[in-house]
N, C-alpha and C. Protein backbone atom coordinates (compact mmCIF):
# COMPACT_ATOMS: atom_id res chain seq x y z
N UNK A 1 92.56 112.95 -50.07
CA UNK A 1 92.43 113.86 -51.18
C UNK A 1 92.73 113.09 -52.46
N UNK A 2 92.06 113.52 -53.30
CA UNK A 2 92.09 112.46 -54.91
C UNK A 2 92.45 113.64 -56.08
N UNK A 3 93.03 113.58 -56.81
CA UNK A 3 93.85 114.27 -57.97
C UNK A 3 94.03 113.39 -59.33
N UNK A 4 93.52 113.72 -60.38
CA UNK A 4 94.26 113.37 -61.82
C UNK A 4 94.93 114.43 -62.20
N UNK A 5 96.34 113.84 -62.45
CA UNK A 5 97.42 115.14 -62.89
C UNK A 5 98.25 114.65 -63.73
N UNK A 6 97.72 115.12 -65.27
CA UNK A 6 98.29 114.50 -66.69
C UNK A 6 98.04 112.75 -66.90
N UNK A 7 96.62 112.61 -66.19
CA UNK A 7 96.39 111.26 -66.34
C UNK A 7 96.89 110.50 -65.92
N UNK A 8 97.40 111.29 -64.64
CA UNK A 8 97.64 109.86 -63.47
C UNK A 8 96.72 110.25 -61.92
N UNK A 9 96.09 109.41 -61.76
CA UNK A 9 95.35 109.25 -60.00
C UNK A 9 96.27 109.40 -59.28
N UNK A 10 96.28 110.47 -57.77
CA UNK A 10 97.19 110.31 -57.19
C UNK A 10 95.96 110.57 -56.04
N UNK A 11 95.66 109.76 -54.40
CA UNK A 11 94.94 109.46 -53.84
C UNK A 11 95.34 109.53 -52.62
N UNK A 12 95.43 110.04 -51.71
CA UNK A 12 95.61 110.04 -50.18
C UNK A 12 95.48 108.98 -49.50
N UNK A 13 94.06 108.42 -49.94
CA UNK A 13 93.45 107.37 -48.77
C UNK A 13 94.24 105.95 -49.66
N UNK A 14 94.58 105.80 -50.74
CA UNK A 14 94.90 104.28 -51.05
C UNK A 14 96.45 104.45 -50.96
N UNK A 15 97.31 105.66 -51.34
CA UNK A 15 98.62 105.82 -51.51
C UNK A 15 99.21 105.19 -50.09
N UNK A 16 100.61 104.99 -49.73
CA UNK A 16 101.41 104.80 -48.62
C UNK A 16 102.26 106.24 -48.51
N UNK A 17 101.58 106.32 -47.18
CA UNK A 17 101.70 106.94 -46.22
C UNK A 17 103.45 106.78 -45.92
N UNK A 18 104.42 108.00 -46.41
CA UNK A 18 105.76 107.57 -45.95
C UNK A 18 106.32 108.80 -44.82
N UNK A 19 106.11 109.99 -44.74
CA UNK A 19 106.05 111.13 -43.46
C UNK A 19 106.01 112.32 -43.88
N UNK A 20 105.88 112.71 -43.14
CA UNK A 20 104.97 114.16 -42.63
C UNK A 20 106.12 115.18 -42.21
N UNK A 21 106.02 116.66 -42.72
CA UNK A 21 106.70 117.39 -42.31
C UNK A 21 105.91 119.35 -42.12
N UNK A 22 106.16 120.05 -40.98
CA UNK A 22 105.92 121.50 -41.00
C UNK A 22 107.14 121.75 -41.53
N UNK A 23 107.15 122.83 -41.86
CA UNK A 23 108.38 123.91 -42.11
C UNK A 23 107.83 125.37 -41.97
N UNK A 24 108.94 125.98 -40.70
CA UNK A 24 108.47 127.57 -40.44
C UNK A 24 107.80 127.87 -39.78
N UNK A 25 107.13 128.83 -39.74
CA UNK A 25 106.05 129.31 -38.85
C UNK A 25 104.92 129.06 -39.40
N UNK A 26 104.38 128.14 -39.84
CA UNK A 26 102.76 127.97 -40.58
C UNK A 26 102.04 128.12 -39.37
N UNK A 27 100.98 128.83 -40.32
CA UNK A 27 100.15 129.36 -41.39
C UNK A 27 100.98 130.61 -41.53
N UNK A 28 101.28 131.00 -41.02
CA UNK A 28 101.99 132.68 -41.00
C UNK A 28 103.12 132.97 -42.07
N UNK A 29 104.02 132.58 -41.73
CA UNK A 29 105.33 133.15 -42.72
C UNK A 29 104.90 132.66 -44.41
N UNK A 30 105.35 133.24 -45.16
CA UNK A 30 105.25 132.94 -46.84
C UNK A 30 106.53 131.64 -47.14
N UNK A 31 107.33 131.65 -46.09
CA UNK A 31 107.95 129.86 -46.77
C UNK A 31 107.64 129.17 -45.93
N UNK A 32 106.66 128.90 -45.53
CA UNK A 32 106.09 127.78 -44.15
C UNK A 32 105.04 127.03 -45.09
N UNK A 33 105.51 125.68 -44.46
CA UNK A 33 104.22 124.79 -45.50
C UNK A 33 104.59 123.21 -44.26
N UNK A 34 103.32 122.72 -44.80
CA UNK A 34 103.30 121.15 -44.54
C UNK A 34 102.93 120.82 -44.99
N UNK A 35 103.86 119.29 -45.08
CA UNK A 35 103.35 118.06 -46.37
C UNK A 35 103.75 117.14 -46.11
N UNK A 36 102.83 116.18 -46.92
CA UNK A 36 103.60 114.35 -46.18
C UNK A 36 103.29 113.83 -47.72
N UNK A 37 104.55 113.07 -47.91
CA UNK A 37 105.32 112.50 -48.78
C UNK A 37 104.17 111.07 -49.00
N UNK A 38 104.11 110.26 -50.06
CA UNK A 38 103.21 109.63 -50.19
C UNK A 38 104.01 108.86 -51.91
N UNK A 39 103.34 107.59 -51.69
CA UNK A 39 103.63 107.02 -52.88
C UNK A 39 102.66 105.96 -53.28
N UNK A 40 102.62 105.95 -54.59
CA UNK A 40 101.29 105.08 -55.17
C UNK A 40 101.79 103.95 -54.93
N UNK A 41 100.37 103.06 -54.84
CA UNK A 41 100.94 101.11 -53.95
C UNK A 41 101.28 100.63 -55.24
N UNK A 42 100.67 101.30 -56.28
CA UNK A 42 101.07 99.90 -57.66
C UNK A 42 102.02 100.69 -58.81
N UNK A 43 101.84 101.58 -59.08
CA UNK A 43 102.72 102.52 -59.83
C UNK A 43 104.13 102.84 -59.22
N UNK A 44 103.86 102.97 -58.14
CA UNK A 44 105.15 103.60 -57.32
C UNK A 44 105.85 104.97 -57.61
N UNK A 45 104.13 105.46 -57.68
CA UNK A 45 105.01 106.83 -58.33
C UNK A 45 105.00 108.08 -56.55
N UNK A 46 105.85 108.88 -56.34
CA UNK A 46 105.91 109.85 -55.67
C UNK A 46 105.35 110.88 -56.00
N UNK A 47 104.19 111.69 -54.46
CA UNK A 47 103.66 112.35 -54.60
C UNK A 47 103.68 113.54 -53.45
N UNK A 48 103.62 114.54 -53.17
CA UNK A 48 103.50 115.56 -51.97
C UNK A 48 101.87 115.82 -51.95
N UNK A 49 101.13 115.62 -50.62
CA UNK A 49 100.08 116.56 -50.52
C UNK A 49 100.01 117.43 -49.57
N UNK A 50 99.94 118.92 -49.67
CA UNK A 50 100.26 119.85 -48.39
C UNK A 50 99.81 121.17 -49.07
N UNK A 51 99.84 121.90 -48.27
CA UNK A 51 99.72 123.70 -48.23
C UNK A 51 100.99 124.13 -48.08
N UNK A 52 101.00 125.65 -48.13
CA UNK A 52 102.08 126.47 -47.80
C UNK A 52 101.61 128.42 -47.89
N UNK A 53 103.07 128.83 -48.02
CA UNK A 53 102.56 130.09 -48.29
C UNK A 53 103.00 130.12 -49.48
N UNK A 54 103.42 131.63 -49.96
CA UNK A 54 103.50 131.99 -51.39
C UNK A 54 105.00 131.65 -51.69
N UNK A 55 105.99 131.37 -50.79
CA UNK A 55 106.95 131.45 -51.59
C UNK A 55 107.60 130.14 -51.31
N UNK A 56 106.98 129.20 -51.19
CA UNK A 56 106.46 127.34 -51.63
C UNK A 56 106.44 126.86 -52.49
N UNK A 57 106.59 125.27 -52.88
CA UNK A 57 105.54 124.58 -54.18
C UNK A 57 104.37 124.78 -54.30
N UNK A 58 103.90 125.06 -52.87
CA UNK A 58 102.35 125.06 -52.79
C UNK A 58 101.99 126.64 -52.45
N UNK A 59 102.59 127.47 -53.34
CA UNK A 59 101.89 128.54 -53.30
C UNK A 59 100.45 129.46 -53.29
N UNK A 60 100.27 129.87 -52.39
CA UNK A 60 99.31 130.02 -52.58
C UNK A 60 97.55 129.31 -51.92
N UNK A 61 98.28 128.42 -51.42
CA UNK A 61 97.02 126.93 -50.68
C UNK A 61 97.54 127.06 -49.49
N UNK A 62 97.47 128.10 -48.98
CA UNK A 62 97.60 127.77 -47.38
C UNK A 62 96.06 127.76 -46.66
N UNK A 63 95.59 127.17 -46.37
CA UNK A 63 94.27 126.20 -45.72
C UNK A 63 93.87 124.82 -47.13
N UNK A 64 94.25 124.98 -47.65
CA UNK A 64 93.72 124.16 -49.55
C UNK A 64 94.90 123.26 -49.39
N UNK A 65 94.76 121.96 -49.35
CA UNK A 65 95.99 121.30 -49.54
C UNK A 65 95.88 120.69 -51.23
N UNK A 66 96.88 120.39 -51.38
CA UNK A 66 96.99 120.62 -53.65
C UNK A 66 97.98 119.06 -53.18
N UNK A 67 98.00 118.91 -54.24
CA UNK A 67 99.27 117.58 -54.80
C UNK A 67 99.99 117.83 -55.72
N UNK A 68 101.08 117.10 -55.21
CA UNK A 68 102.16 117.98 -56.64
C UNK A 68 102.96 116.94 -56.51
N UNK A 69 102.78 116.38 -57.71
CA UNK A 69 103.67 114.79 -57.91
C UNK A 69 105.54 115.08 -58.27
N UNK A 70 106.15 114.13 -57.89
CA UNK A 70 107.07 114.14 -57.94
C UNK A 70 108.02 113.16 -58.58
N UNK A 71 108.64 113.10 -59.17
CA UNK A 71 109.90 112.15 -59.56
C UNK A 71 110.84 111.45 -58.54
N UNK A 72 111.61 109.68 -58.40
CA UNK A 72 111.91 109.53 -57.43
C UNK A 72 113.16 110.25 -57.02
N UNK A 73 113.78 110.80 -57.56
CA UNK A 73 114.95 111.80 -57.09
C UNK A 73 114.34 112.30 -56.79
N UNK A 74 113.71 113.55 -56.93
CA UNK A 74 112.87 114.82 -56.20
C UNK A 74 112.17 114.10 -54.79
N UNK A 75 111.73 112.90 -54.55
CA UNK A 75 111.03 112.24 -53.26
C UNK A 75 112.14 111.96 -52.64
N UNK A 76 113.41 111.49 -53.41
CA UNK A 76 114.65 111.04 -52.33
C UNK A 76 115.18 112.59 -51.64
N UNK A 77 115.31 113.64 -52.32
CA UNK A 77 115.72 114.41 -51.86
C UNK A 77 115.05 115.65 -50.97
N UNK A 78 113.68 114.90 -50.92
CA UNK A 78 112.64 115.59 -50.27
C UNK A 78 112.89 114.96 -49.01
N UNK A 79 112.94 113.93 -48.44
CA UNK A 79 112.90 112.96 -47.51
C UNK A 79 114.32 113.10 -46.95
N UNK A 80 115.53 113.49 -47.90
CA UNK A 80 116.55 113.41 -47.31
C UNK A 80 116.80 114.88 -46.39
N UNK A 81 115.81 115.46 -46.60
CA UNK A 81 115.92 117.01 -46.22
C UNK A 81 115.10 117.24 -44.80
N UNK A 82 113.75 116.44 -44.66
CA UNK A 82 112.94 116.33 -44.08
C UNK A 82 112.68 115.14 -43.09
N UNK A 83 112.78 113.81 -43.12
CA UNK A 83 112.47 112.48 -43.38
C UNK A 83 113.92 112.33 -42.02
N UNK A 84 113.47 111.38 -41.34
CA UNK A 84 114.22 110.59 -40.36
C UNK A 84 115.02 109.47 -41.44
N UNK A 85 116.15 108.95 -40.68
CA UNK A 85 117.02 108.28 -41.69
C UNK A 85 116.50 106.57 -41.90
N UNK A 86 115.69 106.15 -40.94
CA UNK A 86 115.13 104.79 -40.95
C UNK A 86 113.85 105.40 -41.71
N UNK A 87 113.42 106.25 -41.79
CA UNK A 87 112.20 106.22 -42.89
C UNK A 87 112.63 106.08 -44.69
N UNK A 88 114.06 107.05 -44.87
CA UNK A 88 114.42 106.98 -46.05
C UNK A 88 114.78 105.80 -45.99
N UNK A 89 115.79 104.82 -45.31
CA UNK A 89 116.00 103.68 -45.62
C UNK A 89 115.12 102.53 -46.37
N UNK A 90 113.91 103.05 -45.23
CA UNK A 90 112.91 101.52 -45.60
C UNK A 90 112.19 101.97 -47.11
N UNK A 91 112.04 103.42 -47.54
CA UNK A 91 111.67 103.77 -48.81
C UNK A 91 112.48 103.81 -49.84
N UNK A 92 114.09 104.04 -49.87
CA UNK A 92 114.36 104.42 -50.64
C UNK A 92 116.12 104.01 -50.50
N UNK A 93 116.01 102.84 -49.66
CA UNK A 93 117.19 101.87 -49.49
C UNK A 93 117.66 101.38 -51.00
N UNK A 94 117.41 100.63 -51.93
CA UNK A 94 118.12 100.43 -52.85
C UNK A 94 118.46 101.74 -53.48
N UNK A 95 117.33 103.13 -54.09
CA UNK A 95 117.97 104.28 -54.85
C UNK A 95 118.92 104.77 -54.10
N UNK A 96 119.23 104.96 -52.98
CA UNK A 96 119.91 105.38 -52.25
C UNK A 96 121.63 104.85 -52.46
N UNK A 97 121.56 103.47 -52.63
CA UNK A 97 122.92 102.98 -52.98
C UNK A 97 123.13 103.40 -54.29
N UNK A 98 122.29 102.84 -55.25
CA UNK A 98 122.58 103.54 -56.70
C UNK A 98 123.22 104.63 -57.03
N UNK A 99 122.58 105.68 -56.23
CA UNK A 99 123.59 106.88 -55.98
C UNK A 99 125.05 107.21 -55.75
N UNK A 100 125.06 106.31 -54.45
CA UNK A 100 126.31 106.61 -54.22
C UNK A 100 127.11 105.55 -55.09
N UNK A 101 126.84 104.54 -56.44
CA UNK A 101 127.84 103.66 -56.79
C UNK A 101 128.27 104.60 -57.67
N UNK A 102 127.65 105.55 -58.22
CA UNK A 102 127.98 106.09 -59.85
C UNK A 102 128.84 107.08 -59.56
């Protein structure tokens, strides 16, 4: 899936692939969604592409998957919620210490 959002490309097929998550009863319940976490190879910016129901980010796109870019706090804490702990590591091993120095 390909997106310009405020003049930035955000791309499925070139981005890295970092994991995948359901939540709920999808398609059915209104907070059920899936999405896999994704980040641009040269920008390094964080991105979500997924569906859900209405009471989601992705309101509203349940069969329609949308993109909805993210900030790297908002991806660390997406992953920390969702995300196996060797996946956050290998993504997000240095922000991760930063955190805890301050």
């Amino acid at each position: 899936m390909k997106r310009v959002i405020s003049g930035v490309r955000y791309d499925t097929a070139t981005a890295v692939f970092i994991g995948a998550h359901t939540h709920g009863d999808y398609p059915r319940a209104p907070h059920s969604f899936r999405a896999s976490l994704y980040k641009t190879p040269r920008a390094y910016r964080f991105f979500l592409c997924g569906d859900g129901g209405a009471m989601t980010r992705f309101a509203g796109t349940t069969g329609m998957e949308t993109i909805v870019p993210l900030e790297k706090a908002e991806a660390y804490a997406w992953a920390m919620e969702y995300l196996d702990e060797e996946v956050i590591d290998q993504y997000f091993f240095s922000f991760k210490h930063q955190i805890r120095t301050r």
